[in-house]
Protein backbone atom coordinates (compact mmCIF):
# COMPACT_ATOMS: atom_id res chain seq x y z
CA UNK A 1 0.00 0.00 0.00
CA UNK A 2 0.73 4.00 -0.33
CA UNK A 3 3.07 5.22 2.21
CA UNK A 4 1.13 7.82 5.11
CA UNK A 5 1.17 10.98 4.13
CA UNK A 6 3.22 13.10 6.55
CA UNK A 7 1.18 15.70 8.66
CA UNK A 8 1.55 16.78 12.61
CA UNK A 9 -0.22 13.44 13.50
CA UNK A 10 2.68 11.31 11.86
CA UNK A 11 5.65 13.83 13.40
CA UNK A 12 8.28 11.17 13.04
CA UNK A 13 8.05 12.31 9.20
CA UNK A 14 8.31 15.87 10.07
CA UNK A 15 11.18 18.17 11.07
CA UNK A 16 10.95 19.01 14.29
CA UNK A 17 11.14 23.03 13.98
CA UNK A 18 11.69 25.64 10.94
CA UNK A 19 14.66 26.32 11.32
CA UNK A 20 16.00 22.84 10.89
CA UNK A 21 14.60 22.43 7.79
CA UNK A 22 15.66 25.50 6.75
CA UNK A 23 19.11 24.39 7.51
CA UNK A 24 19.08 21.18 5.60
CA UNK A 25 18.11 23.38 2.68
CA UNK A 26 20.47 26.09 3.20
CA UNK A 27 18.53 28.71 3.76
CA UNK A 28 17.48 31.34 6.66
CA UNK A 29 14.01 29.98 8.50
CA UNK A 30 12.65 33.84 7.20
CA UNK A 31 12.93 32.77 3.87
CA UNK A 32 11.52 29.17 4.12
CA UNK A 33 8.48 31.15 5.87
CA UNK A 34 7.95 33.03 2.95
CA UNK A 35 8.35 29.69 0.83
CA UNK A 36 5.37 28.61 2.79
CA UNK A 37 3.59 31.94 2.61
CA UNK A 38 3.70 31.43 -1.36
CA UNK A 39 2.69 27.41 -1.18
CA UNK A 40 6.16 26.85 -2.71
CA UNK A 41 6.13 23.88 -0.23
CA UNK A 42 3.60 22.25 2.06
CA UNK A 43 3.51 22.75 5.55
CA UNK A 44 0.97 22.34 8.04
CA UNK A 45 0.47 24.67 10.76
CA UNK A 46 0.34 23.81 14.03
CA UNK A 47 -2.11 24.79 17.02
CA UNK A 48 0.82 26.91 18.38
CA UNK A 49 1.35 28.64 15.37
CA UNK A 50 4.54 26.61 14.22
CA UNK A 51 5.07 24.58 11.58
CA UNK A 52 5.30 20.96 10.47
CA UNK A 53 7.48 21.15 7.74
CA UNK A 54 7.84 16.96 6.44
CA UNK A 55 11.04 15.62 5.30
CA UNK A 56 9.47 15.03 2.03
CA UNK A 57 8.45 18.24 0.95
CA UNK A 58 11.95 19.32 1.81
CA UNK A 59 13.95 16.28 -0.59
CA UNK A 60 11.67 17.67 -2.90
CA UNK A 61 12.90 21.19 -2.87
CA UNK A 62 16.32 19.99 -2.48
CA UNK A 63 15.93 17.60 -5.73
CA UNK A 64 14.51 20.27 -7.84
CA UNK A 65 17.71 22.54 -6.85
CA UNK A 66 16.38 24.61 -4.35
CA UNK A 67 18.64 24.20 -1.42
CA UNK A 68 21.70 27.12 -1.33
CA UNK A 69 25.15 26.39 -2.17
């Protein structure tokens, strides 16, 4: 069957703050906001007003050359 589809109730799939997955893209956690902002990537926001950013979405960006560097 399909793989689950990563969200806030799967977090193992998820990194666990913006900034992190801003870093494994190379890029500041202002600018992967603004990624989000402009549904360059999907992200789901969280009841505190965080993000779960999964790993997925972030290999994605990084194999379509989006990462700095």
């Amino acid at each position: 069957m399909g793989q689950e589809a990563p969200t806030m109730q799967n977090p193992s799939l998820c990194y666990p703050s913006l900034s992190q997955a801003a870093a494994a893209l190379g890029i500041t956690a202002k600018t992967l906001r603004r990624w989000i902002e402009a549904d360059r990537l999907k992200a789901e926001k969280k009841l505190n007003g965080s993000y779960a950013i999964p790993v997925s979405e972030v290999e994605r960006l990084k194999a379509e050359g989006h990462q700095q560097g």
